[in-house]
Every structure is written in C-alpha cells, then in structure tokens.
Protein backbone atom coordinates (compact mmCIF):
# COMPACT_ATOMS: atom_id res chain seq x y z
CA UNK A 1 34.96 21.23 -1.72
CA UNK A 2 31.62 20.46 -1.31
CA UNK A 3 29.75 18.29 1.29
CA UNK A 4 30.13 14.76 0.55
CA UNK A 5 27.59 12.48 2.19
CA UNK A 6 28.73 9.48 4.97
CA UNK A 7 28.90 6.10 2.93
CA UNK A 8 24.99 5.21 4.61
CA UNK A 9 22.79 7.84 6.41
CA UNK A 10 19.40 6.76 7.65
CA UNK A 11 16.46 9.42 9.02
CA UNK A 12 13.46 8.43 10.53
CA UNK A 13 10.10 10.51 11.24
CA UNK A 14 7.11 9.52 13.24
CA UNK A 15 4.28 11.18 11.50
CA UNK A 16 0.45 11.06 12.99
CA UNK A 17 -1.86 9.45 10.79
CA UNK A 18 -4.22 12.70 10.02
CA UNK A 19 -4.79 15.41 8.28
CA UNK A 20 -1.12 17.32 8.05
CA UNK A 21 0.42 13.91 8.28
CA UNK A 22 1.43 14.41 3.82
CA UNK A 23 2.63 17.46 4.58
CA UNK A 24 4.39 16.23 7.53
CA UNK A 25 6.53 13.22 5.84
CA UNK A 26 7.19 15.79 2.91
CA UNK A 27 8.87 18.60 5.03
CA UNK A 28 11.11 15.97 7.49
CA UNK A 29 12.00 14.07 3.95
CA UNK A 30 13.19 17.32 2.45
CA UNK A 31 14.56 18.70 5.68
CA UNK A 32 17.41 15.80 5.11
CA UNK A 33 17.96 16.49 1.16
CA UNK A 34 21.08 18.87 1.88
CA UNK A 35 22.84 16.62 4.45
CA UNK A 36 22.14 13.20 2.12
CA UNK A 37 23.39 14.99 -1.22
CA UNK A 38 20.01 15.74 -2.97
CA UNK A 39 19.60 19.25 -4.54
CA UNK A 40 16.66 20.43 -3.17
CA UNK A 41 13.97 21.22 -5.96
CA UNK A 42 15.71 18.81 -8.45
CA UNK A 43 13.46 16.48 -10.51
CA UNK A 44 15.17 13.83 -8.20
CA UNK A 45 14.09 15.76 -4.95
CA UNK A 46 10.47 15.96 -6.56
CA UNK A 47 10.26 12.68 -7.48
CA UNK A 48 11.24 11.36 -4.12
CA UNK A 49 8.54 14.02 -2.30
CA UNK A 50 5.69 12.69 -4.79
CA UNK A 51 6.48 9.16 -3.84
CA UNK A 52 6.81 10.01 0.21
CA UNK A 53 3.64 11.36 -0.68
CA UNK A 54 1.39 8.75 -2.03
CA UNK A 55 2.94 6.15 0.61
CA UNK A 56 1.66 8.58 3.55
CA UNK A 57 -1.82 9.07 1.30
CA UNK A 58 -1.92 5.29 1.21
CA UNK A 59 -2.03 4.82 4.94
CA UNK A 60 -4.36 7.25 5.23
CA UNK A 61 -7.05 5.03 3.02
CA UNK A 62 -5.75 1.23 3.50
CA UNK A 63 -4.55 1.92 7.04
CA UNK A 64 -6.35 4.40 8.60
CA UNK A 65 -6.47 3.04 12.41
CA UNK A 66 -2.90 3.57 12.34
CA UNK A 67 -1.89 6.15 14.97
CA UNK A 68 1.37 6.84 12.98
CA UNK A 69 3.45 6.22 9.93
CA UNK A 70 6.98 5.96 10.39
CA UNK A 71 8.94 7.51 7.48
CA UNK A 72 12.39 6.68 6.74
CA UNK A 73 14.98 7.49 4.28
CA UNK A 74 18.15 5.57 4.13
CA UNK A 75 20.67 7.06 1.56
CA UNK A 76 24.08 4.93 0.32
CA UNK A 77 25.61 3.03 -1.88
CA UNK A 78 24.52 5.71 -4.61
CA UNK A 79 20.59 4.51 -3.45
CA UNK A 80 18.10 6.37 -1.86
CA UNK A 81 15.79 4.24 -0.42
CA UNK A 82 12.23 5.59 0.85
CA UNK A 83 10.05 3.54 3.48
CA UNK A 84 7.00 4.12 4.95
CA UNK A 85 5.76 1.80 7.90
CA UNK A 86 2.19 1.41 9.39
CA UNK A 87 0.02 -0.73 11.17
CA UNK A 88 -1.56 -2.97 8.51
CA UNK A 89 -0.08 -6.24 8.46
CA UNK A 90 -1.64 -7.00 5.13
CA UNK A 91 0.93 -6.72 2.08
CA UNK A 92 -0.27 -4.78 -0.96
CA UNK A 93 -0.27 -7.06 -4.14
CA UNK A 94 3.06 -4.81 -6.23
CA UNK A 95 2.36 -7.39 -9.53
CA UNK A 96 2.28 -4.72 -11.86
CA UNK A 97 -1.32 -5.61 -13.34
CA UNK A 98 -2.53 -5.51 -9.85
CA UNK A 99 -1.10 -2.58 -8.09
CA UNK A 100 -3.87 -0.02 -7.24
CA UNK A 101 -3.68 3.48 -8.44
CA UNK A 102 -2.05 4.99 -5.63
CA UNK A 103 1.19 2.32 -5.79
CA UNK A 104 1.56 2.65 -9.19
CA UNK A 105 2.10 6.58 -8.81
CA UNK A 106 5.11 5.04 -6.89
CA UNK A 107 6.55 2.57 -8.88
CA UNK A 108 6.60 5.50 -11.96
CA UNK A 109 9.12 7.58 -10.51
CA UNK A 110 10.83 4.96 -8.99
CA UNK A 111 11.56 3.09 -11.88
CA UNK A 112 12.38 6.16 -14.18
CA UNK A 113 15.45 6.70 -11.52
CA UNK A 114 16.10 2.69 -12.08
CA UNK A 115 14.85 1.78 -8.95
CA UNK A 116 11.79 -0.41 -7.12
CA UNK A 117 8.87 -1.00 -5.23
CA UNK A 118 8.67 -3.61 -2.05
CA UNK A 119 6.64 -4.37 0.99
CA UNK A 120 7.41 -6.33 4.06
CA UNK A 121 6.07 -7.33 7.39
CA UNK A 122 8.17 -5.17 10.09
CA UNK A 123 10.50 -7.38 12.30
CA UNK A 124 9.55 -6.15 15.42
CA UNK A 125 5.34 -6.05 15.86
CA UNK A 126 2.31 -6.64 13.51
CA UNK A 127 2.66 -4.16 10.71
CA UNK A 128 4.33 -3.73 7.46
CA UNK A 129 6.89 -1.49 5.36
CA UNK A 130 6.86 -0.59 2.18
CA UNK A 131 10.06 0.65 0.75
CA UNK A 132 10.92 2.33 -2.83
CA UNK A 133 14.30 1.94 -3.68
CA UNK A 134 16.23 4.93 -6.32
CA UNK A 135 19.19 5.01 -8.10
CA UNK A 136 20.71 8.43 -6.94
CA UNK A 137 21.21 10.36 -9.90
CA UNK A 138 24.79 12.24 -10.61
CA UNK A 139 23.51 15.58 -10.76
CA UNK A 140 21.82 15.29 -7.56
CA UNK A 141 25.07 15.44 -5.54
C-alpha cells in the first residue's frame, strides 16, 4: 500500500531574500513532494516549482528590503495551496488585465490545475501573503 498523505499537512521555509533565495524555496518545496503525495518531476510537481518560483522572484523586485520570504505549502482537501509571505504591505492588483508579468506566470499554471491566485495582509505584523491555490491532480498521488 502506498503512502497516503494526513487529511492537511502544512511546511513552512524561511528563505533569505538574495541571491540563492529561488533556488532555496524550490529545493524545501520539493523536499516535501514525497511526504504530501506529489510525484516528484510530474507536470504537477513542475508546475508548482515554476509558481514557488516567480513568487520568490517577485519579492526579490517588489520587495526587496525584505530580509526573508516565508514559503509555505499547505496540502488537503485534494488542494495544494502555495504561499509566499514578505514584508511589503502593499497588495498586488490580481484583476486579470492588471496583473504584471511575473503574477500572471502564476495564475497560468494555477488555473490549468483549476485553481487561484490571492493576496492578503498577514495577521500578525505589516506584510502580506500571497497564496496560489491547486486542485491536486489524481495522478499525482
């Protein structure tokens, strides 16, 4: 029998906003693929790398006095759901005529998996999180 995932898992990563920081957030995300039920070098894996990705790239341009992104991946209810924290209060503007380059390289992937793309100010200081939300496919269990 294979290994079947807890009904919600959540993993979090403090990256340092910098150079290796995309490399960083890549390698902790797919650290967790094989204990969250996502075959490692699916399209689904990829998909959820390119989006960790342009979130961390994002910081690095709209955010850069950040000292560190926090990275999280929260996987249940047949979801995956990506976030990347920082700290820039301001929201980005996700209308879909007036998302920058950079988001809408998100929202792509995201929505081919049937999912979204969402910001909001953290609870607990002055920053925000933006968090991409996928519809696990089957064949990535």
């Amino acid at each position: 029998m294979g290994n079947v995932p807890s009904p919600v898992q959540g993993h979090v990563v403090s990256v340092a906003v910098g150079r290796d920081a995309v490399r960083q957030a890549r390698e902790a995300v797919a650290a967790r693929f094989g204990e969250v039920g996502v075959a490692p070098g699916s399209a689904f894996a990829d998909a959820v790398q390119l989006v960790v990705s342009e979130l961390v790239v994002n910081v690095l341009r709209h955010a850069p006095r950040s000292p560190v992104d926090v990275v999280g991946m929260t996987v249940g209810a047949g979801q995956v759901v990506v976030s990347v924290a920082d700290a820039e209060p301001r929201l980005p503007n996700l209308a879909p005529d007036a998302m920058r380059a950079g988001l809408q390289l998100v929202a792509e992937p995201a929505a081919q998996y049937d999912g979204d793309i969402d910001a909001e100010p953290a609870r607990d200081h002055d920053s925000k999180v933006v968090l991409v939300r996928f519809r696990m496919p089957s064949q990535a269990t």
